[in-house]
PDB file of N, CA and C in Angstrom:
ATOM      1  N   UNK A   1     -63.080  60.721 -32.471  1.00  0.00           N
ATOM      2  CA  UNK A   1     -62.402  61.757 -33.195  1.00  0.00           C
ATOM      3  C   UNK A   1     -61.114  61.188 -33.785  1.00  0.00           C
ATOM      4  N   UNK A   2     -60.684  61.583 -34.886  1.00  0.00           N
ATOM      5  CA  UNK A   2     -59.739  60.475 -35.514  1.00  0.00           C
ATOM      6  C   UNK A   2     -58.347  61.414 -35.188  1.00  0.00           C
ATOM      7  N   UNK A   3     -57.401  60.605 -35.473  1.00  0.00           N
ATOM      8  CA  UNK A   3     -56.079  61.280 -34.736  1.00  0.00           C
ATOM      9  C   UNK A   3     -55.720  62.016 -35.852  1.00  0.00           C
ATOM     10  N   UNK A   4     -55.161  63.001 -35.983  1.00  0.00           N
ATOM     11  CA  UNK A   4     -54.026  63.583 -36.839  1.00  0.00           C
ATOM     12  C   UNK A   4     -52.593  63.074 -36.755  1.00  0.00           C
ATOM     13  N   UNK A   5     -51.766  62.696 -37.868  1.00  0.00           N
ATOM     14  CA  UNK A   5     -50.433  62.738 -37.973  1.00  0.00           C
ATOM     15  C   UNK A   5     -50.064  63.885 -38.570  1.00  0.00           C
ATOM     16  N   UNK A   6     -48.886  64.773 -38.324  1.00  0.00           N
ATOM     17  CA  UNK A   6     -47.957  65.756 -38.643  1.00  0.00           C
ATOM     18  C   UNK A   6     -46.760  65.029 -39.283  1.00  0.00           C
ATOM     19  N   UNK A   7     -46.614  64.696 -40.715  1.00  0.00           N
ATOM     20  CA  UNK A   7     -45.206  64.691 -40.979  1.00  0.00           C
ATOM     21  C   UNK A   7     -44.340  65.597 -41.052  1.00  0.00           C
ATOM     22  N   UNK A   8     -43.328  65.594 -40.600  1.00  0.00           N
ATOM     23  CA  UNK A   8     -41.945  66.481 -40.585  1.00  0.00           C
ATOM     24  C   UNK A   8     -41.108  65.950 -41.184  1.00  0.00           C
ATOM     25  N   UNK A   9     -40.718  66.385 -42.851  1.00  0.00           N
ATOM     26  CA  UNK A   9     -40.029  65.792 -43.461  1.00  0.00           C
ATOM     27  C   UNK A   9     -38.430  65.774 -43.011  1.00  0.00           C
ATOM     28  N   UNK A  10     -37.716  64.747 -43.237  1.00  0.00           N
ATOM     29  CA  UNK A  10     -36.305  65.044 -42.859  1.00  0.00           C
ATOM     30  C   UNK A  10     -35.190  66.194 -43.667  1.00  0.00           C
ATOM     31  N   UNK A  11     -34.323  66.916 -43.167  1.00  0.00           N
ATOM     32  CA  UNK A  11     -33.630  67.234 -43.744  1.00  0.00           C
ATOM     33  C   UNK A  11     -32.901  66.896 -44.817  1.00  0.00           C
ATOM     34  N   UNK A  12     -32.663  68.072 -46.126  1.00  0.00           N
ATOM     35  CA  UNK A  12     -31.762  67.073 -46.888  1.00  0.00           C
ATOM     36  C   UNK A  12     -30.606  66.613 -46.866  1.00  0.00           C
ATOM     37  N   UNK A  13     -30.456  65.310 -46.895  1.00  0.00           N
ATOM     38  CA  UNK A  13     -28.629  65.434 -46.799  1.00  0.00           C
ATOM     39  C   UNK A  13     -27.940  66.133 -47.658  1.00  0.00           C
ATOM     40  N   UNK A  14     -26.900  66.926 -47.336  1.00  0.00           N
ATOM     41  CA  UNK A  14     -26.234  67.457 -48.335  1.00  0.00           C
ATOM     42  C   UNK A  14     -25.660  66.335 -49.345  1.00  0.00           C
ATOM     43  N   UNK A  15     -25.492  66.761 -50.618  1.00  0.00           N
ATOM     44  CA  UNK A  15     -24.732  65.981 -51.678  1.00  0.00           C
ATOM     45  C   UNK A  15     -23.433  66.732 -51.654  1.00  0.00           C
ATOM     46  N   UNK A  16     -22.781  65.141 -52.316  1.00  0.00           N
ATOM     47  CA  UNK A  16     -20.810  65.420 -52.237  1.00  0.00           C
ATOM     48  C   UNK A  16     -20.813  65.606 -53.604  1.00  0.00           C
ATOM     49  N   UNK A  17     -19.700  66.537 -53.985  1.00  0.00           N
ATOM     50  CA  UNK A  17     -19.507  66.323 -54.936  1.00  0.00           C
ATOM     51  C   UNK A  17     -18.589  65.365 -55.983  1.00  0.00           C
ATOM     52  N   UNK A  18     -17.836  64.861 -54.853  1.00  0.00           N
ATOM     53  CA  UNK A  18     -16.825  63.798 -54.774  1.00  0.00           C
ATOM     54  C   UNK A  18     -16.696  63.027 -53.864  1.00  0.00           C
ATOM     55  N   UNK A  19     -17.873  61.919 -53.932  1.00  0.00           N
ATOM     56  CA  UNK A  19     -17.964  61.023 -52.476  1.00  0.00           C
ATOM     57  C   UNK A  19     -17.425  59.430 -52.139  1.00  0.00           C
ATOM     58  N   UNK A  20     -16.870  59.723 -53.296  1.00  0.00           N
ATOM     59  CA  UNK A  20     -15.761  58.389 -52.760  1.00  0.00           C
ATOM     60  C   UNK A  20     -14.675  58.782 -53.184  1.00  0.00           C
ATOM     61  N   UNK A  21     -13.449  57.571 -52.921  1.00  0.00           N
ATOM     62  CA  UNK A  21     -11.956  57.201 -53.412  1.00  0.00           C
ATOM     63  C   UNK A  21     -11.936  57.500 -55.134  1.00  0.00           C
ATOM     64  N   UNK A  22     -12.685  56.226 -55.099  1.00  0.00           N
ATOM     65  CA  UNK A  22     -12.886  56.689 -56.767  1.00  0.00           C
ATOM     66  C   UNK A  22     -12.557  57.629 -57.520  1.00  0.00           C
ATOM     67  N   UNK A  23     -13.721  58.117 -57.012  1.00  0.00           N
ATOM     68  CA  UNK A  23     -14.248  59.211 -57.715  1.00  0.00           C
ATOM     69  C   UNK A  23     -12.848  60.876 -57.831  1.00  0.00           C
ATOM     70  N   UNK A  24     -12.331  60.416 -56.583  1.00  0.00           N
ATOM     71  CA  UNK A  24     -11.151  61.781 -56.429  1.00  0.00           C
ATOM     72  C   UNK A  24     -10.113  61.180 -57.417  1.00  0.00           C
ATOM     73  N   UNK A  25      -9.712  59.857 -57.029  1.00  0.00           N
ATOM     74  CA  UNK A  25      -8.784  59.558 -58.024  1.00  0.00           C
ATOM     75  C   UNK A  25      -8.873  59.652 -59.590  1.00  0.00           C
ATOM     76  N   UNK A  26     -10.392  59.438 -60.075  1.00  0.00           N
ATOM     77  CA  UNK A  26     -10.495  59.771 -61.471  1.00  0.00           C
ATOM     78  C   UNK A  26     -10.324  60.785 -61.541  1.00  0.00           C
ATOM     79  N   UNK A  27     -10.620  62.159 -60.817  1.00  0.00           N
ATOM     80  CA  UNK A  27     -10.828  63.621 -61.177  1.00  0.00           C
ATOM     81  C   UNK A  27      -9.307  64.043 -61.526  1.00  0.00           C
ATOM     82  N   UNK A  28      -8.471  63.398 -60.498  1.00  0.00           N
ATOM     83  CA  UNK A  28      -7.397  63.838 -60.477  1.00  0.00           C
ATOM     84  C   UNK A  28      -5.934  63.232 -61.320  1.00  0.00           C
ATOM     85  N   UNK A  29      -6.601  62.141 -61.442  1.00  0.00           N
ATOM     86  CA  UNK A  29      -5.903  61.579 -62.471  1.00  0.00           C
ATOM     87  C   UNK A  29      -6.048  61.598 -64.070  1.00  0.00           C
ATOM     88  N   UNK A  30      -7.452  62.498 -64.406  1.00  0.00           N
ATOM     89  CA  UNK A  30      -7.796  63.523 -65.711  1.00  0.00           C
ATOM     90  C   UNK A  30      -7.399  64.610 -65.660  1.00  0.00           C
ATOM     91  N   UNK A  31      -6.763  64.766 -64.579  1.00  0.00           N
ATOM     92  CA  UNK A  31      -6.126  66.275 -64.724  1.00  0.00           C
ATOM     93  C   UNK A  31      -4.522  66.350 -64.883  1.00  0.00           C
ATOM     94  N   UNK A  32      -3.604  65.563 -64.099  1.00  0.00           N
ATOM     95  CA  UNK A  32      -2.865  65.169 -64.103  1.00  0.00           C
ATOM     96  C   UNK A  32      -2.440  64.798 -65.894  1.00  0.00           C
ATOM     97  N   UNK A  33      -3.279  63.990 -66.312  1.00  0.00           N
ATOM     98  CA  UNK A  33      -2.663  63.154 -67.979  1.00  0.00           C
ATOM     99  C   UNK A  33      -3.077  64.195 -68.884  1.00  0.00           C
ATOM    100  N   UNK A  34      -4.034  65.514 -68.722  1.00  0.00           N
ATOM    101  CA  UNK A  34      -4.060  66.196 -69.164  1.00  0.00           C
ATOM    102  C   UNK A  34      -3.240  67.472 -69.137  1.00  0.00           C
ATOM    103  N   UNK A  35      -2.649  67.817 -67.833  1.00  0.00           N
ATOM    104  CA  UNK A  35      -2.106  68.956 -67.827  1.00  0.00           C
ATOM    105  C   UNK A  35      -0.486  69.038 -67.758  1.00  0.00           C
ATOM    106  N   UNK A  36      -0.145  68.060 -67.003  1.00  0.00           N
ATOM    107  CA  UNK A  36       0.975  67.388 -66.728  1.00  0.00           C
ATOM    108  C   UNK A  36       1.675  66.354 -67.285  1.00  0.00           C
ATOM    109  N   UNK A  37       1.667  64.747 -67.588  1.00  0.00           N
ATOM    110  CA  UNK A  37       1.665  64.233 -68.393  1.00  0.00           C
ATOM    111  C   UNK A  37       0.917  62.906 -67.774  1.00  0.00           C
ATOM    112  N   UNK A  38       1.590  61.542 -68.854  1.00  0.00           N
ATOM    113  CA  UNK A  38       1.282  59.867 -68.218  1.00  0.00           C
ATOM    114  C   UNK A  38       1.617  59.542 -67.479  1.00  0.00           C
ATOM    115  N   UNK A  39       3.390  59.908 -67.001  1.00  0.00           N
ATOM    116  CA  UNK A  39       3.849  59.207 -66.235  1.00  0.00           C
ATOM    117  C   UNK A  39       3.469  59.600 -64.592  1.00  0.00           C
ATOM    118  N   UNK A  40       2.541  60.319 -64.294  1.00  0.00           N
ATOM    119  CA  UNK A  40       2.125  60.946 -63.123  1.00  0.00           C
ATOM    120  C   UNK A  40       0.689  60.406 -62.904  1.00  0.00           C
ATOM    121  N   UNK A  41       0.430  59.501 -61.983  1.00  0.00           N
ATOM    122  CA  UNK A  41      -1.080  59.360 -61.199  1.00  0.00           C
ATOM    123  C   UNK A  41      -0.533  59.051 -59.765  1.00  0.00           C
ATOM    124  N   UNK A  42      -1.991  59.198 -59.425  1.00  0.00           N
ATOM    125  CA  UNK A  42      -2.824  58.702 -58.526  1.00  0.00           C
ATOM    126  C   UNK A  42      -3.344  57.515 -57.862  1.00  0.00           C
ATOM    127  N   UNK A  43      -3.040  56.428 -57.160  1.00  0.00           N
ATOM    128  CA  UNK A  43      -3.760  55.000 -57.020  1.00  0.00           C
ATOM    129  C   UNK A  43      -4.436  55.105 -55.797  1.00  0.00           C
ATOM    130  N   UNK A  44      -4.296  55.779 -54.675  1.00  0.00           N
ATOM    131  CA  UNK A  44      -5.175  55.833 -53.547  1.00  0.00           C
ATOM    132  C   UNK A  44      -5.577  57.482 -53.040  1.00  0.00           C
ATOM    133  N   UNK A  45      -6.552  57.397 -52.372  1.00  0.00           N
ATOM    134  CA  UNK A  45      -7.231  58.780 -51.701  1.00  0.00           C
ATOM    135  C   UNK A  45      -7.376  58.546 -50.026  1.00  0.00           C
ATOM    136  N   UNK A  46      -7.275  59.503 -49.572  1.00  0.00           N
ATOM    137  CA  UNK A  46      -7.375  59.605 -47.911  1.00  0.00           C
ATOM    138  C   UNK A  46      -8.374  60.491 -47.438  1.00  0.00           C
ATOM    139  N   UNK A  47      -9.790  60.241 -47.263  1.00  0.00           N
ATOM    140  CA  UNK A  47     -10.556  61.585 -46.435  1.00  0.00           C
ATOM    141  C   UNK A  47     -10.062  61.673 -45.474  1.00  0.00           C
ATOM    142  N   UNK A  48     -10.412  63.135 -45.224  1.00  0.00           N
ATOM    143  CA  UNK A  48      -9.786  63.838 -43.626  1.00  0.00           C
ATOM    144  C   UNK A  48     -10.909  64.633 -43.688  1.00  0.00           C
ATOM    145  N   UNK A  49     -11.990  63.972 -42.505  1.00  0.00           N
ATOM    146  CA  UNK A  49     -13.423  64.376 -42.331  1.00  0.00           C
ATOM    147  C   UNK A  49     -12.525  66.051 -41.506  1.00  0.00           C
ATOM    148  N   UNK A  50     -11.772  66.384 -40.572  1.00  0.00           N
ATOM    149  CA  UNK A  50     -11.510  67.575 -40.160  1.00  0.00           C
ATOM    150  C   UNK A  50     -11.288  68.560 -41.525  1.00  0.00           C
ATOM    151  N   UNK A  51     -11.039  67.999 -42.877  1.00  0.00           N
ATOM    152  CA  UNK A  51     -11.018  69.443 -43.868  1.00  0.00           C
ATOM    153  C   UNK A  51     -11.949  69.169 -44.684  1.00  0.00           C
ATOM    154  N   UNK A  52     -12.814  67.985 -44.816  1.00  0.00           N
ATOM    155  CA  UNK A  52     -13.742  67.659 -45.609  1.00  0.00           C
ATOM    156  C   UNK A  52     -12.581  67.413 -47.013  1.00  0.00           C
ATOM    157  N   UNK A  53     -11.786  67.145 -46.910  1.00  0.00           N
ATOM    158  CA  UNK A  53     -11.051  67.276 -48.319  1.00  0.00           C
ATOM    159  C   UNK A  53     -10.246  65.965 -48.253  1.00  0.00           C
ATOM    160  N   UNK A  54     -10.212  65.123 -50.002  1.00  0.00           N
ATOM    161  CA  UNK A  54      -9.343  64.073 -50.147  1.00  0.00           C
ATOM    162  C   UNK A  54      -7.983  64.188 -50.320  1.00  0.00           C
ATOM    163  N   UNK A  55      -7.008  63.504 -49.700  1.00  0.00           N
ATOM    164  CA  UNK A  55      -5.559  63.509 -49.964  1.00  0.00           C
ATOM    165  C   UNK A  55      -5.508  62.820 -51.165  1.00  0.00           C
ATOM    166  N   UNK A  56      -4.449  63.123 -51.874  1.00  0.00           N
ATOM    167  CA  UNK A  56      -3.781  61.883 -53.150  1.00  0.00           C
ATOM    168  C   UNK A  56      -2.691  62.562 -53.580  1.00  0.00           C
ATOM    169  N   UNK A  57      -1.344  61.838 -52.914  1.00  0.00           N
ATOM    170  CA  UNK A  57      -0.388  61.353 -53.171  1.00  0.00           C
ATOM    171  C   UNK A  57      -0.174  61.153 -55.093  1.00  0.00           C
ATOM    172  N   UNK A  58       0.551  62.025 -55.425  1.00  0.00           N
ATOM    173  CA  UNK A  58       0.812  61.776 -57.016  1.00  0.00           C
ATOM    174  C   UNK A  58       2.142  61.713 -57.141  1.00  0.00           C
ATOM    175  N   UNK A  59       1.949  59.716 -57.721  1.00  0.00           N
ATOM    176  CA  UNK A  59       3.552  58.911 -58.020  1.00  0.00           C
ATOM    177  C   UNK A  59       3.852  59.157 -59.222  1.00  0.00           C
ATOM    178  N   UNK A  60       5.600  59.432 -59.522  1.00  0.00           N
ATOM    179  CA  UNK A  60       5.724  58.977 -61.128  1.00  0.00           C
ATOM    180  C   UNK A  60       5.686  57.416 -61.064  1.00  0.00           C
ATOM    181  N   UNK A  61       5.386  57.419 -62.146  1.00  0.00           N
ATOM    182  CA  UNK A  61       5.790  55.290 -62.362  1.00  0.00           C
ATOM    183  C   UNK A  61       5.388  55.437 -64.106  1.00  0.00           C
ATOM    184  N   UNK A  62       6.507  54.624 -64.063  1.00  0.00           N
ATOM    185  CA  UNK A  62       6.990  54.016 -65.445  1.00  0.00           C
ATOM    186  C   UNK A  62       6.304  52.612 -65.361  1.00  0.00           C
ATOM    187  N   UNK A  63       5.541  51.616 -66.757  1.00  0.00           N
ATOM    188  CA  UNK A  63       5.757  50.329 -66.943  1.00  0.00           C
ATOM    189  C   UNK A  63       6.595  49.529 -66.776  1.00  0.00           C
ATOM    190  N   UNK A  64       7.834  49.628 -66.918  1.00  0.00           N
ATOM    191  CA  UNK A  64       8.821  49.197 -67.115  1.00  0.00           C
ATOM    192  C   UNK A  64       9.425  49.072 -65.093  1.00  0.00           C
ATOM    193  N   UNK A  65       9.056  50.275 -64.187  1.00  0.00           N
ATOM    194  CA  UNK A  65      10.220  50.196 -63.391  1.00  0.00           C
ATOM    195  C   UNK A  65       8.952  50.316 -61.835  1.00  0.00           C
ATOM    196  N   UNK A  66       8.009  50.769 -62.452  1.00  0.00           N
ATOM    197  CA  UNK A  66       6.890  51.427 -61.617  1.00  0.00           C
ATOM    198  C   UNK A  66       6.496  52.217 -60.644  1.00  0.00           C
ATOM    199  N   UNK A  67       6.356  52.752 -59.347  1.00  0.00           N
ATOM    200  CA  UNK A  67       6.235  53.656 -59.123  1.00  0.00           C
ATOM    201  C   UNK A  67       7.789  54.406 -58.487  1.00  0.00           C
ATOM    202  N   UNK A  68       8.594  55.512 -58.962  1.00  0.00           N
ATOM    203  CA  UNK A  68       9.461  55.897 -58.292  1.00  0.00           C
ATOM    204  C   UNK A  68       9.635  56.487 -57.276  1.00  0.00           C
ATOM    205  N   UNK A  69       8.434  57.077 -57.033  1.00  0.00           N
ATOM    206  CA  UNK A  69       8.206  57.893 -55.605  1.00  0.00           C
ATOM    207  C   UNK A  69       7.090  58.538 -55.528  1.00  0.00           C
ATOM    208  N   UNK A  70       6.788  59.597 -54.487  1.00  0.00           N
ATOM    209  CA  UNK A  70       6.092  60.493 -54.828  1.00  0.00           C
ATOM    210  C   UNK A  70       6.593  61.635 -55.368  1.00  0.00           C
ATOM    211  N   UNK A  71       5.701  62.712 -56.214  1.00  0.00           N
ATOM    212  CA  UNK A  71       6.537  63.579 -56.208  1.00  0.00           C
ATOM    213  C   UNK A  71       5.297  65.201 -56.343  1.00  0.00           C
ATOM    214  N   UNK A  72       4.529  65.324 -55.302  1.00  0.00           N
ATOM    215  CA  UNK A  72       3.369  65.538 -54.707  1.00  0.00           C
ATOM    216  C   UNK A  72       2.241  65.322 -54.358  1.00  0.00           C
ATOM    217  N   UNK A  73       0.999  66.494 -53.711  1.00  0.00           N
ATOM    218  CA  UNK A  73       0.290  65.736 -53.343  1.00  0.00           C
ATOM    219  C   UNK A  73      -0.904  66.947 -53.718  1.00  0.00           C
ATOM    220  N   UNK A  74      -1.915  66.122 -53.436  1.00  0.00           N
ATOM    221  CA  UNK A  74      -3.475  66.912 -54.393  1.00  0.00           C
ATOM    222  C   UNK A  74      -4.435  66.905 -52.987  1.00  0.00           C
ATOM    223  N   UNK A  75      -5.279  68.229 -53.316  1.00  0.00           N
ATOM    224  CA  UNK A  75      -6.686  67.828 -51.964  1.00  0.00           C
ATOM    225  C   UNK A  75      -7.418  68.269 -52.392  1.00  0.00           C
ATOM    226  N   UNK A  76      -8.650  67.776 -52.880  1.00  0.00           N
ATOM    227  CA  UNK A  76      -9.637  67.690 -53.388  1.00  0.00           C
ATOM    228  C   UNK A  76     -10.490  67.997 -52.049  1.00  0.00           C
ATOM    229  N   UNK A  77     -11.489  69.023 -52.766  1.00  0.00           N
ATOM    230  CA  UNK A  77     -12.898  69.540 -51.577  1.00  0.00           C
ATOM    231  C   UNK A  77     -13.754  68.821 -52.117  1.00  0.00           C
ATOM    232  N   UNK A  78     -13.996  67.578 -50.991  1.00  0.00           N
ATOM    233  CA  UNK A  78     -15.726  66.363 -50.915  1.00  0.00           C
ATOM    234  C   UNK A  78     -16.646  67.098 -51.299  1.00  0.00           C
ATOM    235  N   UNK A  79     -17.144  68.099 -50.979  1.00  0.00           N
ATOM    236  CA  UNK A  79     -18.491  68.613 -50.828  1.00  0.00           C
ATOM    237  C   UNK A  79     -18.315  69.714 -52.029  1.00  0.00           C
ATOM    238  N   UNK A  80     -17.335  70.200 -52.491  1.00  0.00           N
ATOM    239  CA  UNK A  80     -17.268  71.327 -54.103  1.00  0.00           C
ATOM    240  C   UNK A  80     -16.752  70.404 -55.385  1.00  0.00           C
ATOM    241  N   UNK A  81     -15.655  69.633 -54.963  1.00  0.00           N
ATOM    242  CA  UNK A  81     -14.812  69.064 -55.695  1.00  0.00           C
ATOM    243  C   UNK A  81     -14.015  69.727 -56.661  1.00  0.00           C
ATOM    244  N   UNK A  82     -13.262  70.911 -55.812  1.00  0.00           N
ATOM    245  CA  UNK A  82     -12.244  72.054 -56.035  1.00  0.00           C
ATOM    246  C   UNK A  82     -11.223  71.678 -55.398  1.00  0.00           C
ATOM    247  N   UNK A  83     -10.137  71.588 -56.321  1.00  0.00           N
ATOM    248  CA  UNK A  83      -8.902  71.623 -55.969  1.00  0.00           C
ATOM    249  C   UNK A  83      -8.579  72.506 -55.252  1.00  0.00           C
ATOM    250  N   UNK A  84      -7.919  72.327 -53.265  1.00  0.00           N
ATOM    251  CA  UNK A  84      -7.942  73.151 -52.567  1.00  0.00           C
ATOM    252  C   UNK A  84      -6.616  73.422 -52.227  1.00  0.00           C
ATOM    253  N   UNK A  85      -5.577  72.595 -52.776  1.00  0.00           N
ATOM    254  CA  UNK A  85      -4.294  72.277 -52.900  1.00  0.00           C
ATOM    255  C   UNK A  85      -3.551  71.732 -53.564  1.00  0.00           C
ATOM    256  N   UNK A  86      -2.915  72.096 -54.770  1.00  0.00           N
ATOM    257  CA  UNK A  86      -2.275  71.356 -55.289  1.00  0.00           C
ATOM    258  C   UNK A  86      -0.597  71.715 -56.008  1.00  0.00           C
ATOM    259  N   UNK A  87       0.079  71.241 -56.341  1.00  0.00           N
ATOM    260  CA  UNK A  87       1.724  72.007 -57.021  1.00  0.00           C
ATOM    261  C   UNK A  87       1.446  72.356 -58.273  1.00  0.00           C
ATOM    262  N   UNK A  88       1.924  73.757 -58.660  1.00  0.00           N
ATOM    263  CA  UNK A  88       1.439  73.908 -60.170  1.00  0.00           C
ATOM    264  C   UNK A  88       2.331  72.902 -61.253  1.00  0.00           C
ATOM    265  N   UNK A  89       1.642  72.965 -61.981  1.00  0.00           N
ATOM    266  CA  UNK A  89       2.365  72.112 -63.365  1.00  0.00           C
ATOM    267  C   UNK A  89       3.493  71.962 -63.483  1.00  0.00           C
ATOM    268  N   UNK A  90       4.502  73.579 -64.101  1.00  0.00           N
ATOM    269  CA  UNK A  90       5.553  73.192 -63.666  1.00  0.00           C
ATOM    270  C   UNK A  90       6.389  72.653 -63.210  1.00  0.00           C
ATOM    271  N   UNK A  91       5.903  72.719 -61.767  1.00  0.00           N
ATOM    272  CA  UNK A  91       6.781  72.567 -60.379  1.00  0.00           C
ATOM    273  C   UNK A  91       6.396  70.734 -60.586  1.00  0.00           C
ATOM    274  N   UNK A  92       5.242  70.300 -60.410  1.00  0.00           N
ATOM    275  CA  UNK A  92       5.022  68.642 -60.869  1.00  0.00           C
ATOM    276  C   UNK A  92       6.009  68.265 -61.514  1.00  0.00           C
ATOM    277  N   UNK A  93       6.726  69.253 -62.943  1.00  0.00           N
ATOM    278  CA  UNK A  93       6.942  67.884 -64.325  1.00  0.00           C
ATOM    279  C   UNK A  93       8.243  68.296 -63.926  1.00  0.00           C
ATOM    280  N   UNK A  94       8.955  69.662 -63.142  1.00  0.00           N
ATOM    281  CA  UNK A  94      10.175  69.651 -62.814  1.00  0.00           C
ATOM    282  C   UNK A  94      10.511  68.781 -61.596  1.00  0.00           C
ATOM    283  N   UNK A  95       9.955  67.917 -60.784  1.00  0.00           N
ATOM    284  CA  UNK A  95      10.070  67.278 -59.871  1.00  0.00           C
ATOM    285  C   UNK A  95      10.462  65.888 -60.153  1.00  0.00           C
ATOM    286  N   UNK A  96       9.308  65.531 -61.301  1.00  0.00           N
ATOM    287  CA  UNK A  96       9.188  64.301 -61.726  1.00  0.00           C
ATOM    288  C   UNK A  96      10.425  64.049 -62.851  1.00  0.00           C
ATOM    289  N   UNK A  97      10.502  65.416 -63.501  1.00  0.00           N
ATOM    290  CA  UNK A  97      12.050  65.257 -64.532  1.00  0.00           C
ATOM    291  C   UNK A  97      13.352  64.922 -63.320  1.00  0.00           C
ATOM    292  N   UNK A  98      13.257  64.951 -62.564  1.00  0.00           N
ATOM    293  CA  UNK A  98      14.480  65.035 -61.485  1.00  0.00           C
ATOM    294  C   UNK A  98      14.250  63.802 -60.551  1.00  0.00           C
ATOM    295  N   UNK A  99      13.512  63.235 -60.227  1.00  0.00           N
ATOM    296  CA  UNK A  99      13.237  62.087 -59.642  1.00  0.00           C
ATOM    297  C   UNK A  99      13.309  60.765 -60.548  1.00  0.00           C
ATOM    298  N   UNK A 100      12.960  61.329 -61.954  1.00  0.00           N
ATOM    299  CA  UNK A 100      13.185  60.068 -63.363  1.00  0.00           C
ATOM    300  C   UNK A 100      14.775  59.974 -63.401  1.00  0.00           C
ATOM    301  N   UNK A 101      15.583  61.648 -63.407  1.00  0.00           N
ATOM    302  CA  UNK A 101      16.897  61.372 -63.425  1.00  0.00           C
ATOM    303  C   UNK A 101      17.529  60.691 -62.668  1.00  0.00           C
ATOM    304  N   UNK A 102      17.108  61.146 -61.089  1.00  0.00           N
ATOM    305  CA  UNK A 102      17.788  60.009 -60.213  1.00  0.00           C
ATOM    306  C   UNK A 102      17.672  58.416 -59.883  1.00  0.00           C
ATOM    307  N   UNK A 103      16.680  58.439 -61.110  1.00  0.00           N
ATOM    308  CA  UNK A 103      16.999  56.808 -60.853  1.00  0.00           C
ATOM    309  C   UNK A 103      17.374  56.483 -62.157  1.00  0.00           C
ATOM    310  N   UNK A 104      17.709  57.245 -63.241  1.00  0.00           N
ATOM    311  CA  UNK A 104      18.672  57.075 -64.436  1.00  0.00           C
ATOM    312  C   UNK A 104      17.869  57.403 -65.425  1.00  0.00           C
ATOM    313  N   UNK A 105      16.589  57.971 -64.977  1.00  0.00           N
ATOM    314  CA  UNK A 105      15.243  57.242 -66.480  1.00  0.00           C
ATOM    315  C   UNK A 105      15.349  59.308 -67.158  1.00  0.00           C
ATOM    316  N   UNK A 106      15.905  59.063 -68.228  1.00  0.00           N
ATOM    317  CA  UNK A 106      15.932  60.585 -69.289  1.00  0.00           C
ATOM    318  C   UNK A 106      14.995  59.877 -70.352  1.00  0.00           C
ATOM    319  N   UNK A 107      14.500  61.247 -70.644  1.00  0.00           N
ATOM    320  CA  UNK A 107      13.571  60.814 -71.883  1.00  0.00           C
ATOM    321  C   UNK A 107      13.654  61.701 -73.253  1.00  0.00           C
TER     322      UNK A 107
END
């Protein structure tokens, strides 16, 4: 009598919608040069598997002098890739106007 096999397919893995470094830093650094201005990115991301969400730190930096600080920070949802935190516009370019001043840079 010949055997039967039963496959049981595996579950699907869920898909990210933002599953690397990369990938958060581009999102957020098209949003940033779009909404805010140039002198504001992004160069690294931090998962924090406890919120499922990426950190990124957003520096001003100039060519000339390069990054002056931070002057907030972004969290991107891995699994929606919705901004779950971030400073509104405003509050960004008034931070970054005041952090350019204190190190002399008016524009």
């Amino acid at each position: 009598m010949p055997e039967t096999v039963t496959e049981h397919p595996l579950p699907a893995l869920p898909q990210l919608a933002v599953a690397t470094a990369e990938e958060a830093i581009r999102i957020v650094n098209r949003w940033l040069h779009r909404e805010v201005g140039m002198a504001l990115n992004v160069s690294y991301a931090t998962f924090n598997p406890e919120t499922f969400c990426w950190h990124l730190p957003v520096h001003l930096a100039y060519g000339a002098t390069g990054s002056l600080g931070i002057v907030g920070d972004v969290y991107l949802h891995a699994a929606v890739g919705s901004f779950v935190g971030a400073p509104e516009v405003a509050d960004l370019q008034h931070r970054a106007d005041a952090l350019a001043a204190a190190h002399g840079i008016t524009e």
